[in-house]
C-alpha atoms as a PDB file:
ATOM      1  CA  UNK A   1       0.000   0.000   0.000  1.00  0.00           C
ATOM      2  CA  UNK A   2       1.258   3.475  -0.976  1.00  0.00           C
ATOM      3  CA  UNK A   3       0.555   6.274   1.205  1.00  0.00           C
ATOM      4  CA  UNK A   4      -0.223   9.739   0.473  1.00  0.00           C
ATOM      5  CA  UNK A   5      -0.670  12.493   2.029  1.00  0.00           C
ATOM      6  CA  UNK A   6      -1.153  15.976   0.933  1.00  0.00           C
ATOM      7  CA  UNK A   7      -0.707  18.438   3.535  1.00  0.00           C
ATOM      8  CA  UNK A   8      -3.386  20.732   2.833  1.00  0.00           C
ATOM      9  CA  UNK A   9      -6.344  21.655   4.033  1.00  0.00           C
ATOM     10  CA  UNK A  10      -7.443  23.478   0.239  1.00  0.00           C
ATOM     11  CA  UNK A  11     -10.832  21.352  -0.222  1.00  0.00           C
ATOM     12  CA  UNK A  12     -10.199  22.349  -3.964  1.00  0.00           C
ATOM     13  CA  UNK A  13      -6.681  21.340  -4.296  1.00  0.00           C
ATOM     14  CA  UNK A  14      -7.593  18.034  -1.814  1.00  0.00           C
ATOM     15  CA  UNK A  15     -10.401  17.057  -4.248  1.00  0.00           C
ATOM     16  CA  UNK A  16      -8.289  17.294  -7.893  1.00  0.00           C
ATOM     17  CA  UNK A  17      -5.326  15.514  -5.816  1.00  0.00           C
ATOM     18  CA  UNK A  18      -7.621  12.904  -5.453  1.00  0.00           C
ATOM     19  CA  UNK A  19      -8.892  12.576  -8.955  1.00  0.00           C
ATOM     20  CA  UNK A  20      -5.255  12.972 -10.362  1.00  0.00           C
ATOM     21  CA  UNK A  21      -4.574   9.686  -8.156  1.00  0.00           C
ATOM     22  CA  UNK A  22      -7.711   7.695  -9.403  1.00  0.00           C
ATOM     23  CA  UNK A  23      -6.973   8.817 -13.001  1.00  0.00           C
ATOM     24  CA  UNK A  24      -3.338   8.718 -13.540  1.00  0.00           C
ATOM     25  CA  UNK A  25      -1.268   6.259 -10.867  1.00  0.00           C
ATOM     26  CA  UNK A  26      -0.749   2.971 -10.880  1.00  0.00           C
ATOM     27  CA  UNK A  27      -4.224   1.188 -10.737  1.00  0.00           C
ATOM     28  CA  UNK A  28      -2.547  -2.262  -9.630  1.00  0.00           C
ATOM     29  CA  UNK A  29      -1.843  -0.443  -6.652  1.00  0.00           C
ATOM     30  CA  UNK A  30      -3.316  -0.113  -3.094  1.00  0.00           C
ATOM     31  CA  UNK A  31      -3.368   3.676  -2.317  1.00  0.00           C
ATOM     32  CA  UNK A  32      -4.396   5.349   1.099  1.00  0.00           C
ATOM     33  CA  UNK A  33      -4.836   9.264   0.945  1.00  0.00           C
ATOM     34  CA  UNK A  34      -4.953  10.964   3.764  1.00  0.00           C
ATOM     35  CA  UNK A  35      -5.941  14.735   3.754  1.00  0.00           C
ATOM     36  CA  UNK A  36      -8.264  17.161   5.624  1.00  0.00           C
ATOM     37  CA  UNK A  37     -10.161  19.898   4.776  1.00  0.00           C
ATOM     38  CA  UNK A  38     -10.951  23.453   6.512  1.00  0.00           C
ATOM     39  CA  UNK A  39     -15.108  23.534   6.838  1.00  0.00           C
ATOM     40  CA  UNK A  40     -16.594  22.251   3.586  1.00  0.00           C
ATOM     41  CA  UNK A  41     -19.174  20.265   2.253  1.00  0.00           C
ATOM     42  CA  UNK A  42     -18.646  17.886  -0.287  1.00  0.00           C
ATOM     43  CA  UNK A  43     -21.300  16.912  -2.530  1.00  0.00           C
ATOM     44  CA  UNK A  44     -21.353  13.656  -3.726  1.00  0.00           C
ATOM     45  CA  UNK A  45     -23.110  12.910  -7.472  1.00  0.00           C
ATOM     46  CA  UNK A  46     -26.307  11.673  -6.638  1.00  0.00           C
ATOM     47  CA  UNK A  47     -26.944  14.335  -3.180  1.00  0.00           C
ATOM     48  CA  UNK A  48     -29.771  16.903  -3.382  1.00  0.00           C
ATOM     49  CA  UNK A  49     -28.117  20.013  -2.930  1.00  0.00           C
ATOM     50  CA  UNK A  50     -31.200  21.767  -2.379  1.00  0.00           C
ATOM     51  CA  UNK A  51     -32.972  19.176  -0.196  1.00  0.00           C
ATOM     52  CA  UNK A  52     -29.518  18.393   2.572  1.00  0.00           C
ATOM     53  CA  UNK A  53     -27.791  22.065   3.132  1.00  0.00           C
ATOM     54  CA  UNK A  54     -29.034  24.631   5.158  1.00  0.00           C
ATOM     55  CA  UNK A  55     -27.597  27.711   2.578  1.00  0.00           C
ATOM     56  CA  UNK A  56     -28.171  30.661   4.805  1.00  0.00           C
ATOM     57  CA  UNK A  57     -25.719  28.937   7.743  1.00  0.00           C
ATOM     58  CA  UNK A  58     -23.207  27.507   5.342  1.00  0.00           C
ATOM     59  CA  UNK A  59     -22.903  31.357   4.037  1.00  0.00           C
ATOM     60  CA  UNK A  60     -22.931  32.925   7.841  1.00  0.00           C
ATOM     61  CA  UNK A  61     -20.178  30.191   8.796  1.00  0.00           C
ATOM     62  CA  UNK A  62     -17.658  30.759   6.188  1.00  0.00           C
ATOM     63  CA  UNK A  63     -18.321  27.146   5.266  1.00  0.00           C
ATOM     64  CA  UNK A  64     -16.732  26.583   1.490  1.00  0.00           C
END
């Protein structure tokens, strides 16, 4: 198992490290990414946006 870790708390940069993993290392491999973001939601593809975040206190919280 490779580990990887990236250091930042950049949801942005956290997410495309991710994808860059998935899409262009070794897929024979075991990976285990470790990372951790400042507040933030992530949104998974099939998630309601509208229906499972409360808007007004993600905006008064600074929450990306």
């Amino acid at each position: 198992m490779i580990y990887l870790e990236t250091g930042s708390t950049d949801p942005y940069f956290n997410l495309a490290f991710e994808e860059y993993v998935f899409e262009n290392l070794d897929p024979t491999k075991s990976y285990f990414i470790l990372w951790q973001n400042e507040n933030t939601i992530v949104v998974g593809r099939h998630q309601n946006t509208y229906e499972e975040i409360n808007q007004r206190y993600v905006e008064e919280h600074g929450i990306r």
